[in-house]
C-alpha atoms as a PDB file:
ATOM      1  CA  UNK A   1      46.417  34.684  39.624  1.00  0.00           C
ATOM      2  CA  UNK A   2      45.090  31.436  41.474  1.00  0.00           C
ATOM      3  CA  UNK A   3      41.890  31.536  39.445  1.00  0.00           C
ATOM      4  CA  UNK A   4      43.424  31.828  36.003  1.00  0.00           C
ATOM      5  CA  UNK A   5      46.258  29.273  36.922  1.00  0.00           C
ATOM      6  CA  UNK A   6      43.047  26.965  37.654  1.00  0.00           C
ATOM      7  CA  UNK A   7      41.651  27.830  34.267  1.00  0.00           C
ATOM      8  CA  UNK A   8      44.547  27.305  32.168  1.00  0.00           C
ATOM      9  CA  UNK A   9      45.394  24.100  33.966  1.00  0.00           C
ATOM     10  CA  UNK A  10      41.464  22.767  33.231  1.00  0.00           C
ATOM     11  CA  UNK A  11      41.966  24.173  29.434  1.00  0.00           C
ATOM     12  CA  UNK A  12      45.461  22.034  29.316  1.00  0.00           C
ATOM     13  CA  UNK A  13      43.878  18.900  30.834  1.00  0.00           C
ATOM     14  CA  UNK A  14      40.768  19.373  28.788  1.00  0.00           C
ATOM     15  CA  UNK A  15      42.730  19.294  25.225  1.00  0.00           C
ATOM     16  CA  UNK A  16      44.940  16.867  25.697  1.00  0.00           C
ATOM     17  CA  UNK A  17      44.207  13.844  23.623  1.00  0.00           C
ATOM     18  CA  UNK A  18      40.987  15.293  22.087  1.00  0.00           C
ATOM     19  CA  UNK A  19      41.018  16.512  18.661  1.00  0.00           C
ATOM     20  CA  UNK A  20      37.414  17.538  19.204  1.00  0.00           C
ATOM     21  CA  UNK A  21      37.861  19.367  22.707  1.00  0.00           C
ATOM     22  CA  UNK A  22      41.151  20.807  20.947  1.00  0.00           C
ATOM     23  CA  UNK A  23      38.488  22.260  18.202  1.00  0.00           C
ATOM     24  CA  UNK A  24      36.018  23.471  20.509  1.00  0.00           C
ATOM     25  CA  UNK A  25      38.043  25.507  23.014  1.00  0.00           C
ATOM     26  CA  UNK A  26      39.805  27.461  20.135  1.00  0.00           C
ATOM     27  CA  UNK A  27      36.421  28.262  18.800  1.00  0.00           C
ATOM     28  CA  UNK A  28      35.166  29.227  21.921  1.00  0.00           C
ATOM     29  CA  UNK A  29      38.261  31.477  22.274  1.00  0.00           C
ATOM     30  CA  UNK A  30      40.298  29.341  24.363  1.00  0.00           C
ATOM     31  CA  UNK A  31      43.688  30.873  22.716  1.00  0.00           C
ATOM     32  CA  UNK A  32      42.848  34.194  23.126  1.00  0.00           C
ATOM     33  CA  UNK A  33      42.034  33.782  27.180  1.00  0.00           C
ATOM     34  CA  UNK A  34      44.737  31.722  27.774  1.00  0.00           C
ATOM     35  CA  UNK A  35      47.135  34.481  26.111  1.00  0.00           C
ATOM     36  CA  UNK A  36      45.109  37.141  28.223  1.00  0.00           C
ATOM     37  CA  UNK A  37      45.456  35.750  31.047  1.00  0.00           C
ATOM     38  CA  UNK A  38      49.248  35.405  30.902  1.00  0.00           C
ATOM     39  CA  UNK A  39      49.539  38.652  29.534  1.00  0.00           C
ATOM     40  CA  UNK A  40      47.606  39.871  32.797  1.00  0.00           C
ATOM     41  CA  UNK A  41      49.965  37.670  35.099  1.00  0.00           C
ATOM     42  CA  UNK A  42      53.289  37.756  34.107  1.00  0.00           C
ATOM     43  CA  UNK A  43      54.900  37.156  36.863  1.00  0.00           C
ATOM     44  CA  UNK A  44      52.977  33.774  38.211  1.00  0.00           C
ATOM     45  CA  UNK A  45      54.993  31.396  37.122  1.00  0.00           C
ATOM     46  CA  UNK A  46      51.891  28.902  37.793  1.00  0.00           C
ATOM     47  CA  UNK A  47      50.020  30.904  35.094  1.00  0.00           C
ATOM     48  CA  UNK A  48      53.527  30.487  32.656  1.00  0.00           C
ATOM     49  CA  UNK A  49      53.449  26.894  33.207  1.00  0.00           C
ATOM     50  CA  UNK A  50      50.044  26.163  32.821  1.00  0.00           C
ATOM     51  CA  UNK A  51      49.447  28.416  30.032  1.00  0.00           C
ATOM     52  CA  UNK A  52      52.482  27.112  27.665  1.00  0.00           C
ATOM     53  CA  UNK A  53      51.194  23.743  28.472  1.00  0.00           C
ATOM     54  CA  UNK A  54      47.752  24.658  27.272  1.00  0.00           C
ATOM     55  CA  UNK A  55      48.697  26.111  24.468  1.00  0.00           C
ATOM     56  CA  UNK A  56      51.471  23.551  23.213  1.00  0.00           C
ATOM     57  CA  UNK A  57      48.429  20.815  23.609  1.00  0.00           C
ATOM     58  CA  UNK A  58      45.740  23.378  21.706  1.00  0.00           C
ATOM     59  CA  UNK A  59      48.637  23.205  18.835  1.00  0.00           C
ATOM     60  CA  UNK A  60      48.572  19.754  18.645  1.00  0.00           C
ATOM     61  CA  UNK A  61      47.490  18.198  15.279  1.00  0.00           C
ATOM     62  CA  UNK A  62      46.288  21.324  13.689  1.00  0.00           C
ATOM     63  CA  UNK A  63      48.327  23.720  11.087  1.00  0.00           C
ATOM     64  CA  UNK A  64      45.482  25.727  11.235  1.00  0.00           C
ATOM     65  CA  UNK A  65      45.377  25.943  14.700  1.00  0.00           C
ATOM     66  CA  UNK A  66      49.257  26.766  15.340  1.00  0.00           C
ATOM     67  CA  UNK A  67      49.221  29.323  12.614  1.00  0.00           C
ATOM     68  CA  UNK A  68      46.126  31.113  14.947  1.00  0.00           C
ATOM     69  CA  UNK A  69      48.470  30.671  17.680  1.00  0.00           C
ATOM     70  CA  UNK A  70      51.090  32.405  16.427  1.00  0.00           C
ATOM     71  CA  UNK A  71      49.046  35.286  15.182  1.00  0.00           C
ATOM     72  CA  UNK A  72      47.372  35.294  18.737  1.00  0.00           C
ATOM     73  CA  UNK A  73      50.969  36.358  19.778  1.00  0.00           C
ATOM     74  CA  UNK A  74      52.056  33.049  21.588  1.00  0.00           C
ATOM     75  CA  UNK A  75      55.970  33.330  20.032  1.00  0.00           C
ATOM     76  CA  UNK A  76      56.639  36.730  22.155  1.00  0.00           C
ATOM     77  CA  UNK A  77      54.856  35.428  25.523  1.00  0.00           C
ATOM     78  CA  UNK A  78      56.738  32.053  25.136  1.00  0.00           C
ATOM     79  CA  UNK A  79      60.015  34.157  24.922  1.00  0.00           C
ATOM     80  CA  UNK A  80      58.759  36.684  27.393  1.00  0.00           C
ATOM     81  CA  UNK A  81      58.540  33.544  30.252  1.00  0.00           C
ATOM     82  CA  UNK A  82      62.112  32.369  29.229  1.00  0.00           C
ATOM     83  CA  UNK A  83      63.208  35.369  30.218  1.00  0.00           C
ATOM     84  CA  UNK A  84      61.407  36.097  33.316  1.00  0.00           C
ATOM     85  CA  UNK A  85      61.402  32.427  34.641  1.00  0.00           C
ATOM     86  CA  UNK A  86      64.079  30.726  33.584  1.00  0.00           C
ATOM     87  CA  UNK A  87      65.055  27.296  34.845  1.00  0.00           C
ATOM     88  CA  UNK A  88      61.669  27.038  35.821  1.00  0.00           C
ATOM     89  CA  UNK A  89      58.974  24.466  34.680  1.00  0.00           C
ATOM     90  CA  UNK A  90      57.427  27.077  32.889  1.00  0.00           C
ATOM     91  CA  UNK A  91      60.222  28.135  30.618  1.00  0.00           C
ATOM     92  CA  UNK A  92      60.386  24.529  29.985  1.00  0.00           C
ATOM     93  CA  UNK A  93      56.996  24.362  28.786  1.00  0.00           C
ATOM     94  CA  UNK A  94      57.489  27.810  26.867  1.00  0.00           C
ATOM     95  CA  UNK A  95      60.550  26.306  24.825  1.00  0.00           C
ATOM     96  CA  UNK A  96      57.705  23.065  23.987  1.00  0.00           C
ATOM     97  CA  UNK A  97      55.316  25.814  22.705  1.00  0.00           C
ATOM     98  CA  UNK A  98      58.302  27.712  20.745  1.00  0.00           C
ATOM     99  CA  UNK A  99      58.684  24.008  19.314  1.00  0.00           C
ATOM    100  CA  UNK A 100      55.421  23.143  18.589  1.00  0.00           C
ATOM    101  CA  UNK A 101      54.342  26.557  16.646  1.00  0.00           C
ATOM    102  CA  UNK A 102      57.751  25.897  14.110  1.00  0.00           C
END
């Protein structure tokens, strides 16, 4: 779990504030990893928090982009960390990806 929890956390910093970055890890498949690899660790909460972050800042400034999100299946692993870690950072950060897709 350490490794992905790295990788999501790079993918977070990395698409913050960059339209372009944004662009280019969603065409690279960014979305779809990030979603696999909190499918694979549900019960890091590191790999939650990280994850909803990188995927709340991936939705940023795009329709386009949150409507991929959604259809990548972000909605049910945002609720699925609410219910596993709740009062954690992470289910913080899931109910500011729940947000952003709206």
């Amino acid at each position: 779990a350490g490794v992905q929890e790295w990788g999501c956390g790079a993918l977070c910093d990395l698409a913050h504030g960059s339209e372009e970055r944004r662009a280019a890890i969603a065409a690279a498949g960014g979305i779809e990893a990030v979603l696999r690899g909190m499918g694979s660790h549900g019960g890091s909460a590191g790999v939650q928090d990280w994850g909803c972050a990188a995927l709340c800042n991936l939705a940023a400034g795009s329709e386009e982009r949150r409507k991929r999100i959604r259809q990548a299946g972000a909605i049910p692993a945002a609720q699925a960390v609410q219910h596993a870690h709740g009062g954690t950072k992470a289910a913080e950060y899931a109910s500011g990806l729940l947000g952003a897709l709206r």
